[in-house]
C-alpha atoms as a PDB file:
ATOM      1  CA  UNK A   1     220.207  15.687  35.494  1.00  0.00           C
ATOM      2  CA  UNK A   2     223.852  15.757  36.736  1.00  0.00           C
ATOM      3  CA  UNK A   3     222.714  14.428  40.557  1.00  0.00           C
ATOM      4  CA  UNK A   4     220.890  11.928  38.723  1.00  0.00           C
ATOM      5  CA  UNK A   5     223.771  10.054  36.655  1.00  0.00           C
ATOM      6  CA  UNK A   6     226.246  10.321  39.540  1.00  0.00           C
ATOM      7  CA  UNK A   7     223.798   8.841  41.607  1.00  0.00           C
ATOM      8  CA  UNK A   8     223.036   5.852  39.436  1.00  0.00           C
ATOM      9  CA  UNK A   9     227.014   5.581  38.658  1.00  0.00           C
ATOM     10  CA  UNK A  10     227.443   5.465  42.962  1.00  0.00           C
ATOM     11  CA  UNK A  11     224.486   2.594  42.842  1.00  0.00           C
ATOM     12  CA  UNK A  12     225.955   0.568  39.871  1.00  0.00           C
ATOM     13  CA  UNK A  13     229.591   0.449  41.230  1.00  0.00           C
ATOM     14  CA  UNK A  14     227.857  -0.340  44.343  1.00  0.00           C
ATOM     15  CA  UNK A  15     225.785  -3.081  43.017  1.00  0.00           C
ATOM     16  CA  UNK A  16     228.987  -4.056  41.037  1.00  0.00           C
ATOM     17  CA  UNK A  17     230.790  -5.000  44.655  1.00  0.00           C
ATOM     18  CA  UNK A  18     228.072  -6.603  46.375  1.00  0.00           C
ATOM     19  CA  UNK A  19     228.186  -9.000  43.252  1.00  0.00           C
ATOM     20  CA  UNK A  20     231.695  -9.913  43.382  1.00  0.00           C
ATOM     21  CA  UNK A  21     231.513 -10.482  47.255  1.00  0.00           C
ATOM     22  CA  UNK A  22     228.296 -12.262  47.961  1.00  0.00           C
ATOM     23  CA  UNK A  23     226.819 -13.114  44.482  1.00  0.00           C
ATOM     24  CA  UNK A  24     226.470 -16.629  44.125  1.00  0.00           C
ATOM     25  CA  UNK A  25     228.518 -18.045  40.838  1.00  0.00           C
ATOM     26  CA  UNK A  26     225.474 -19.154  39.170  1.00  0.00           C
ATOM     27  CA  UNK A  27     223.579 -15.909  38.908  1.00  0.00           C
ATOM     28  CA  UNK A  28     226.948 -13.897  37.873  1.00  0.00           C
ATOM     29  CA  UNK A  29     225.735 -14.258  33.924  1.00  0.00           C
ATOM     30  CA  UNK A  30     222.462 -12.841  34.450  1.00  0.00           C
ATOM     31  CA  UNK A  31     223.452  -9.761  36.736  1.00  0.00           C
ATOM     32  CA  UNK A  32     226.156  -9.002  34.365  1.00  0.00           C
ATOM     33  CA  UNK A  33     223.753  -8.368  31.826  1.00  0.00           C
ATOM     34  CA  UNK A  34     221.547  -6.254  33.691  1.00  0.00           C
ATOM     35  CA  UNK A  35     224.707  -4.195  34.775  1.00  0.00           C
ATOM     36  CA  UNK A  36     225.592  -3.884  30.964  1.00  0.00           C
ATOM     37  CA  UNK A  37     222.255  -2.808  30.113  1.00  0.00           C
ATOM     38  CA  UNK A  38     222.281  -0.254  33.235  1.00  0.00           C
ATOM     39  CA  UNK A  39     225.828   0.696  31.879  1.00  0.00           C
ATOM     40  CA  UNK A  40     224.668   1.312  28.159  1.00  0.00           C
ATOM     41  CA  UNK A  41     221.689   3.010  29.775  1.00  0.00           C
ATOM     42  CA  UNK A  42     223.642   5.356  31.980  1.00  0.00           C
ATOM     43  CA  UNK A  43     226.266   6.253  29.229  1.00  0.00           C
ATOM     44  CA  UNK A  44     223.639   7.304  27.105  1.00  0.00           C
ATOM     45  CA  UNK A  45     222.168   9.743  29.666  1.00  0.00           C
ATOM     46  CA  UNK A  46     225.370  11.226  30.063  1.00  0.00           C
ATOM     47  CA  UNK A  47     225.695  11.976  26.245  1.00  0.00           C
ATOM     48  CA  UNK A  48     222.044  12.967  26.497  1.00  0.00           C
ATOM     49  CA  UNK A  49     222.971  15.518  29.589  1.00  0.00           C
ATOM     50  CA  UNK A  50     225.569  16.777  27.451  1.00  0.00           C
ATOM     51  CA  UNK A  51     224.581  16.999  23.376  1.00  0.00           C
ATOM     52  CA  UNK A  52     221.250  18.293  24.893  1.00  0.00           C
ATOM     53  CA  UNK A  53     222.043  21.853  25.747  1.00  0.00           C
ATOM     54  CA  UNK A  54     224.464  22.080  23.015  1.00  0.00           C
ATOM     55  CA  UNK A  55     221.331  20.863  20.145  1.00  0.00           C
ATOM     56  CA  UNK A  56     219.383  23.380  22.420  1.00  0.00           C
ATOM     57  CA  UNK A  57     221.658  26.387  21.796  1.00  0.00           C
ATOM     58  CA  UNK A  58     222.308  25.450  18.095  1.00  0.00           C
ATOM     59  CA  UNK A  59     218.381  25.159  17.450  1.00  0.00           C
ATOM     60  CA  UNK A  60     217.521  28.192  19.218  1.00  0.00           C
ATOM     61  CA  UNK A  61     220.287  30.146  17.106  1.00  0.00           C
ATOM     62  CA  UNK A  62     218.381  28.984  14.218  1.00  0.00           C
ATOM     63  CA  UNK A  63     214.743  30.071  14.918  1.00  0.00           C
ATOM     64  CA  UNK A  64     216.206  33.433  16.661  1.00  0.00           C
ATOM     65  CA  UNK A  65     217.867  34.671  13.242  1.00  0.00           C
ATOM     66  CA  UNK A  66     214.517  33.875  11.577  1.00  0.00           C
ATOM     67  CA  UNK A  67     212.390  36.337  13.914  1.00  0.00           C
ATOM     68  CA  UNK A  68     215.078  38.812  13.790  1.00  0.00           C
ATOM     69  CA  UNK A  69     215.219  38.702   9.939  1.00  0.00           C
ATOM     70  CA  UNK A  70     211.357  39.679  10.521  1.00  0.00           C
ATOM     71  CA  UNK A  71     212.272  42.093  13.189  1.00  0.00           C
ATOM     72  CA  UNK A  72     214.673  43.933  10.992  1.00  0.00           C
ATOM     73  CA  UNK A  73     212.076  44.017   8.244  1.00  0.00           C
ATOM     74  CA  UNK A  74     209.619  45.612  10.222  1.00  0.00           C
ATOM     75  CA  UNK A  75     212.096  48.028  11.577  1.00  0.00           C
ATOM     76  CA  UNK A  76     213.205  48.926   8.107  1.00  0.00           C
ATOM     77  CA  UNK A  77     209.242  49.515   7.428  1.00  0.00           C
ATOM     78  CA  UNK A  78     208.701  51.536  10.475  1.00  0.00           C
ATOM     79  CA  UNK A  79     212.001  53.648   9.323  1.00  0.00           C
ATOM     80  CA  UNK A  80     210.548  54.371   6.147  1.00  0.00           C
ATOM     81  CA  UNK A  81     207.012  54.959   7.327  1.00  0.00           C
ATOM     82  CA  UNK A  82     208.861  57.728   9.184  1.00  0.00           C
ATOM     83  CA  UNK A  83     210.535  59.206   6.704  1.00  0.00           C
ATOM     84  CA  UNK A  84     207.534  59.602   4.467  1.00  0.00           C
ATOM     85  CA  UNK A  85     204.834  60.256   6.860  1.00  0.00           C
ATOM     86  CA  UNK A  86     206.429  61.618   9.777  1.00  0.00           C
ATOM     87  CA  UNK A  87     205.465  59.061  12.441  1.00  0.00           C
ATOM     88  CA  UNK A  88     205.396  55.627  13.150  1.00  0.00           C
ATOM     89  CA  UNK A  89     202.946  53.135  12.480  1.00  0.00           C
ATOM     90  CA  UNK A  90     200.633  51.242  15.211  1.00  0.00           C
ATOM     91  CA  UNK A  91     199.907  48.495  13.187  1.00  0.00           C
ATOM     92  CA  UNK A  92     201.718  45.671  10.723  1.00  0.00           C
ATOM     93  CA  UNK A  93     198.725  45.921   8.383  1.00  0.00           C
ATOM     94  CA  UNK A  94     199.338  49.576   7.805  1.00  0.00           C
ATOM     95  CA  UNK A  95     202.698  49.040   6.905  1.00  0.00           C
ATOM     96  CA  UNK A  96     202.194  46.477   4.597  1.00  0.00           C
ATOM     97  CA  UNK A  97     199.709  48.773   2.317  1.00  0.00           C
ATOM     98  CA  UNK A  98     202.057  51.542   2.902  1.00  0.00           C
ATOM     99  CA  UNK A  99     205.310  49.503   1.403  1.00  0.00           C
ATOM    100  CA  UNK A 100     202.020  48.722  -1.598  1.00  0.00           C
ATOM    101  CA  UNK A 101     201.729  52.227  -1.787  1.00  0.00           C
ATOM    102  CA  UNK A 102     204.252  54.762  -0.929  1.00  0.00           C
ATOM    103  CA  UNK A 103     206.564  56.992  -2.519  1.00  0.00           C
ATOM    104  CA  UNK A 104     210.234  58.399  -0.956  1.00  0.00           C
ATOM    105  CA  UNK A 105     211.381  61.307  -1.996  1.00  0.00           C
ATOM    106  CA  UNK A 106     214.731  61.525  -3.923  1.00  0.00           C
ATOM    107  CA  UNK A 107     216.770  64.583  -2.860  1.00  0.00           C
ATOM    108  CA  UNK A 108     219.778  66.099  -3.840  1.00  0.00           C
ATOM    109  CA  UNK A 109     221.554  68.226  -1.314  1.00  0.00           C
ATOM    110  CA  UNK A 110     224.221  70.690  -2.828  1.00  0.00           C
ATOM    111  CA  UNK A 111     226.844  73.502  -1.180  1.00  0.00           C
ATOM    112  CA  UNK A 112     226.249  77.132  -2.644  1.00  0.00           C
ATOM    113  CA  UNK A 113     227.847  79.898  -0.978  1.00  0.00           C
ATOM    114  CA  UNK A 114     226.100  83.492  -0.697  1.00  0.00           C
ATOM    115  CA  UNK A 115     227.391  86.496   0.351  1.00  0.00           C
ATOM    116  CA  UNK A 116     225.692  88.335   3.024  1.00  0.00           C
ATOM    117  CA  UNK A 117     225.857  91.097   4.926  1.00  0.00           C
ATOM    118  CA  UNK A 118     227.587  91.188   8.119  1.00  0.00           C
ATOM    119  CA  UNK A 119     227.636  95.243   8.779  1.00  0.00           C
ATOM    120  CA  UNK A 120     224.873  97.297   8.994  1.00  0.00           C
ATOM    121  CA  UNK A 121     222.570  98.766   6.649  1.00  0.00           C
ATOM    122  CA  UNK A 122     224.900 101.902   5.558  1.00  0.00           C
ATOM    123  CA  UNK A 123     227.352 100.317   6.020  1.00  0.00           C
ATOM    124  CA  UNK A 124     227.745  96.949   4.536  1.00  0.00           C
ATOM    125  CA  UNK A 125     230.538  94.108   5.079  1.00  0.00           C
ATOM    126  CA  UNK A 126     229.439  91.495   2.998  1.00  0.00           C
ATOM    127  CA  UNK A 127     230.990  87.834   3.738  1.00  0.00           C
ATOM    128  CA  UNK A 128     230.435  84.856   1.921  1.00  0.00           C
ATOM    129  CA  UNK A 129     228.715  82.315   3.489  1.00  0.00           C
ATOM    130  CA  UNK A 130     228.046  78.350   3.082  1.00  0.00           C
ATOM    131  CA  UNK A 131     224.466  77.296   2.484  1.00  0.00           C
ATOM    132  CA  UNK A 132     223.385  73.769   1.813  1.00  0.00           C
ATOM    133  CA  UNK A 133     220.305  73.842  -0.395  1.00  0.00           C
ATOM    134  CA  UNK A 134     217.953  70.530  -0.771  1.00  0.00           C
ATOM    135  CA  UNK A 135     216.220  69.534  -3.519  1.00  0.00           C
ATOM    136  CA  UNK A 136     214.072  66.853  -4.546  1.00  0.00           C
ATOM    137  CA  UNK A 137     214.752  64.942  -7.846  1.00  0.00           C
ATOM    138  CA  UNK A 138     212.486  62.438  -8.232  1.00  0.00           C
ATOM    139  CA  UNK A 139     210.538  59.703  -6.260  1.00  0.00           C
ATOM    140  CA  UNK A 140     211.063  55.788  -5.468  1.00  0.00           C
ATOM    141  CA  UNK A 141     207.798  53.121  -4.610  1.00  0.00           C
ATOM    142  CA  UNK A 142     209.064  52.352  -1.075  1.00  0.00           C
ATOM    143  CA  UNK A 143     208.256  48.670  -2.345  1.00  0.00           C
ATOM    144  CA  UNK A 144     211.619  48.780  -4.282  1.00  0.00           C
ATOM    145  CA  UNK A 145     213.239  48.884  -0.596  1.00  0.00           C
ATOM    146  CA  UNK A 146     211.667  45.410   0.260  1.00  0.00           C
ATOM    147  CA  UNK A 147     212.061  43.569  -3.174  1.00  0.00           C
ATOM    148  CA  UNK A 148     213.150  39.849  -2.112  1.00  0.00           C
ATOM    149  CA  UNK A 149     211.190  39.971   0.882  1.00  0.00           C
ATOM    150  CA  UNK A 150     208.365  38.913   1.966  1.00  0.00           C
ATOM    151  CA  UNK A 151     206.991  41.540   3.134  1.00  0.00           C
ATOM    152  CA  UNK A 152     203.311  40.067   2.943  1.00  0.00           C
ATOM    153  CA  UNK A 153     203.882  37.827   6.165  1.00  0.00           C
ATOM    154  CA  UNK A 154     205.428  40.484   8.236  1.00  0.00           C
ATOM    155  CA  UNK A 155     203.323  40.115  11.060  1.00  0.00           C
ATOM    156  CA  UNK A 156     204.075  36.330  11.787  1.00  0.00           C
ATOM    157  CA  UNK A 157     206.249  35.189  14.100  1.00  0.00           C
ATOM    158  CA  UNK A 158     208.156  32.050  12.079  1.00  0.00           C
ATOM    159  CA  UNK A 159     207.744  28.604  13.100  1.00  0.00           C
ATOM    160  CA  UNK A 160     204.642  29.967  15.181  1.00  0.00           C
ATOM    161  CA  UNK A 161     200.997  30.726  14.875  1.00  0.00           C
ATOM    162  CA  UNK A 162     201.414  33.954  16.517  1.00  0.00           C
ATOM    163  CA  UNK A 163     202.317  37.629  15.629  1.00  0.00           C
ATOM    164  CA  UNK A 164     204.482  40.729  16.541  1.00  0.00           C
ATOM    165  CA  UNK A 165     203.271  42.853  19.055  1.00  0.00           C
ATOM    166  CA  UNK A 166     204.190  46.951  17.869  1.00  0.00           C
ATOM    167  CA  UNK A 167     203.430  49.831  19.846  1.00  0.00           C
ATOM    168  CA  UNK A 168     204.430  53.259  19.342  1.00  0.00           C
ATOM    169  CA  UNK A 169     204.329  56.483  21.368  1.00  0.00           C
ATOM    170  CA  UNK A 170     205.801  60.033  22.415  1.00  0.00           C
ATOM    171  CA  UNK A 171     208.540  60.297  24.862  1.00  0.00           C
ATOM    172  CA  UNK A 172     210.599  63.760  25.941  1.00  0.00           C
ATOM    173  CA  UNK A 173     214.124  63.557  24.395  1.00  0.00           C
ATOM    174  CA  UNK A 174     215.637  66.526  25.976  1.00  0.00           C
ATOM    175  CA  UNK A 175     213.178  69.874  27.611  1.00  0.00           C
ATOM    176  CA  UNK A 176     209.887  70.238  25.409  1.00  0.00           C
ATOM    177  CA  UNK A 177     211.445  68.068  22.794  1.00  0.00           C
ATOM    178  CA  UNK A 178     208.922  65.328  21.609  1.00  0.00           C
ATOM    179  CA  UNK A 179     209.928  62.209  19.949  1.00  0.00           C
ATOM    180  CA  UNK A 180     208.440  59.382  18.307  1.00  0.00           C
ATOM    181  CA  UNK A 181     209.797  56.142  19.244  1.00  0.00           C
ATOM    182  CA  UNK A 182     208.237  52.303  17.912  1.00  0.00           C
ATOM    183  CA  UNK A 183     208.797  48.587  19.987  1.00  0.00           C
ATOM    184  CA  UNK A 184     208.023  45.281  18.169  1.00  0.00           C
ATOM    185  CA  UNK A 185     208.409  42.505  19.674  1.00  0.00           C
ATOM    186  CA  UNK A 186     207.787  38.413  19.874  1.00  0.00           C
ATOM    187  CA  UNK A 187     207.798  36.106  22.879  1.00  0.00           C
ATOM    188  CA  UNK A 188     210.895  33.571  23.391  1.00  0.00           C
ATOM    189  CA  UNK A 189     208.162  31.288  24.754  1.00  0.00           C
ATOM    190  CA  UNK A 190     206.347  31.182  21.724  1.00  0.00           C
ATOM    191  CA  UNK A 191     209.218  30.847  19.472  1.00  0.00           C
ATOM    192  CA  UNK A 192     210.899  28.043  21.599  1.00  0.00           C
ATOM    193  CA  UNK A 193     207.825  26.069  21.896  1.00  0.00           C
ATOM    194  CA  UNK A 194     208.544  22.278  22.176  1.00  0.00           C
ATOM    195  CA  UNK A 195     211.936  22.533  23.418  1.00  0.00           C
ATOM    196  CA  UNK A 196     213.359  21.341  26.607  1.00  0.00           C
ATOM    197  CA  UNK A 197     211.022  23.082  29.054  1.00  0.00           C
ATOM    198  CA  UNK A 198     214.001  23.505  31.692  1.00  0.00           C
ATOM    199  CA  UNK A 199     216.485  24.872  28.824  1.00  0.00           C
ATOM    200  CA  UNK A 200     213.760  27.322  27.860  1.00  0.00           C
ATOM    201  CA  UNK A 201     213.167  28.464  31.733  1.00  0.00           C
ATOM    202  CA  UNK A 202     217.295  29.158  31.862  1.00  0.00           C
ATOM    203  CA  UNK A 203     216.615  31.016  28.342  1.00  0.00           C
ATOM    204  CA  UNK A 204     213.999  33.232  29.620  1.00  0.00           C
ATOM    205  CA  UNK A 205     216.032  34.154  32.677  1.00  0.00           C
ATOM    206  CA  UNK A 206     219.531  35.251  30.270  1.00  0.00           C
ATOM    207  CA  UNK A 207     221.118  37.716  30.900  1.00  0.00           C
ATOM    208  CA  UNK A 208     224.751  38.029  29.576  1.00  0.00           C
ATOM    209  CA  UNK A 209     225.799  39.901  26.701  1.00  0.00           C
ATOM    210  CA  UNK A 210     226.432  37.259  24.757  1.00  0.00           C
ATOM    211  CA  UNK A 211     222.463  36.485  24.623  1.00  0.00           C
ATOM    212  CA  UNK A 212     219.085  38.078  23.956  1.00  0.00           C
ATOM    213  CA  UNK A 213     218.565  39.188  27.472  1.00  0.00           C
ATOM    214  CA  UNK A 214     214.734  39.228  28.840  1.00  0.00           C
ATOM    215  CA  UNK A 215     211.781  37.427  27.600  1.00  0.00           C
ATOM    216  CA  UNK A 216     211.121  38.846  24.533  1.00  0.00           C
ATOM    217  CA  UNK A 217     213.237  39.020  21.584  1.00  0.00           C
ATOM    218  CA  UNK A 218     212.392  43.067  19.949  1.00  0.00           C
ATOM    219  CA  UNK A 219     213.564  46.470  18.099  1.00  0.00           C
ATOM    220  CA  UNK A 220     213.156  49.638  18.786  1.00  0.00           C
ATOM    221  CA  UNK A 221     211.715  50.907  22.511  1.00  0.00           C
ATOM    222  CA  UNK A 222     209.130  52.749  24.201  1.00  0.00           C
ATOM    223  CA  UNK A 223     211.536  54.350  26.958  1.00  0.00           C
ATOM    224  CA  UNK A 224     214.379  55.083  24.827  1.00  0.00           C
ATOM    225  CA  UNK A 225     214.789  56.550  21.268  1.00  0.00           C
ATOM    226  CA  UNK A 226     216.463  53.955  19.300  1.00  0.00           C
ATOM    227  CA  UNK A 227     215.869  51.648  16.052  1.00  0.00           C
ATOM    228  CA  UNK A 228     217.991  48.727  17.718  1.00  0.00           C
ATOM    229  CA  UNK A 229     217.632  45.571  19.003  1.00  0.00           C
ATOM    230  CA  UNK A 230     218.101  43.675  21.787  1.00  0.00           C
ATOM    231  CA  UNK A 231     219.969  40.673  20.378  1.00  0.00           C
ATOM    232  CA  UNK A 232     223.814  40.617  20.304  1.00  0.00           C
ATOM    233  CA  UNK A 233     225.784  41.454  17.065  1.00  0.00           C
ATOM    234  CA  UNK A 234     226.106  38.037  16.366  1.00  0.00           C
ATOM    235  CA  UNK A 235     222.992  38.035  14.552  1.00  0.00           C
ATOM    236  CA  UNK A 236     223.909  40.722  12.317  1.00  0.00           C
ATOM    237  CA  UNK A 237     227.061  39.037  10.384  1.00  0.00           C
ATOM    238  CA  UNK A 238     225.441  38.697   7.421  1.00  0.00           C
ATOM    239  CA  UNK A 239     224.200  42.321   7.338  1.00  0.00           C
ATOM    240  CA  UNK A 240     227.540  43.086   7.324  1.00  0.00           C
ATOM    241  CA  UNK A 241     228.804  40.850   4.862  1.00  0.00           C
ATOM    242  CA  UNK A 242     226.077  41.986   2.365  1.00  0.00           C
ATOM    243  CA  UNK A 243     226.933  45.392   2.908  1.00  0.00           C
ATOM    244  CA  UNK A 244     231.092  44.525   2.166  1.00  0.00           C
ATOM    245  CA  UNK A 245     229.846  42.159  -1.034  1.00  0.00           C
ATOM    246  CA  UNK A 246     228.347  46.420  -2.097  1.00  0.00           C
END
């Protein structure tokens, strides 16, 4: 894009010369108005070259926050799922009847302290010690978790006709330790689809901090045990400013 509107300023100025030297007076008027028009023309493609990548970036801000809002949901469903059942679930469907379903346990965890006995059986040296004791209260439909969100269309990717891809599976945390661990995800492709092809290209192919690095915009990860994901903190402002407005 650049190469192209130096180039065509390097032809019009030289177009502009030849005119002045060697045009004859007569068809001055009528080149003039091509030049304007190939002036207007050219000015435009500048502004073009330049609002372009800026629309691009503000555009692709928007549609990012709206997968990640669906991202986050799921995450928050998987989390849950975990909690009550003790693994993760393989598929959307499943947890969308269990957040229909599903109770959480209330607890209440509370500090007594117990004396036991340090010595030996004849001859005792009792010490108190601090035990926290768990108990469980009550229960909570995990559906009051997701109230104000739709829930129901968890599975789509906005602004697309696809869905989220979730896997789960086992990986060693530490020696013999096995750990559950979830990755949903959604392809930039898809959710960029009908933007400048050669923006989305250089989108695919991020990689600074500042971005969502990779191909893929996702939580959570099949090699790693973590519930994050892979966008920058950018896109979790408002999380934080609901949690301040608490």
């Amino acid at each position: 894009m650049l190469i192209t509107i130096i180039a065509a300023i390097i032809v019009t100025g030289a177009v502009a010369f030849l005119i002045v030297k060697y045009l004859p007076l007569k068809l001055k008027p009528i080149v003039s108005i091509v030049l304007l028009v190939l002036a207007i023309f050219i000015t435009w493609k500048i502004y073009d070259g330049i609002m372009k990548p800026i629309n691009f970036h503000k555009n692709k801000k928007v549609v990012y926050a709206k997968v990640i809002d669906q991202l986050k949901m799921i995450r928050d469903a998987e989390i849950a799922h975990k909690e009550v059942t003790g693994t993760y679930s393989k598929s959307i469907s499943g947890l969308i009847q269990f957040i229909d379903t599903a109770q959480l346990a209330l607890t209440n965890t509370t500090t007594v302290v117990e004396m036991v006995n340090k010595g030996t059986k004849w001859q005792k040296i009792m010490v108190p010690v601090e035990k926290r004791i768990t108990d469980t209260i009550g229960y909570e439909p995990v559906l009051d978790r997701f109230t104000g969100r739709d829930y129901k269309n968890m599975a789509k990717v906005p602004g697309t006709d696809k869905e989220f891809s979730v896997e789960t599976a086992t990986i060693e945390k530490f020696t013999g330790i096995q750990v559950d661990v979830f990755f949903a995800k959604a392809n930039k492709i898809d959710v960029l689809k009908g933007m400048d092809p050669s923006l989305v290209k250089q989108e695919l192919e991020a990689r600074t901090s500042d971005e969502i690095k990779g191909e893929f915009i996702s939580v959570g990860s099949l090699n790693e045990v973590t519930t994050g994901g892979n966008w920058p903190p950018s896109y979790d402002k408002n999380d934080r400013a609901t949690k301040d407005d608490k």
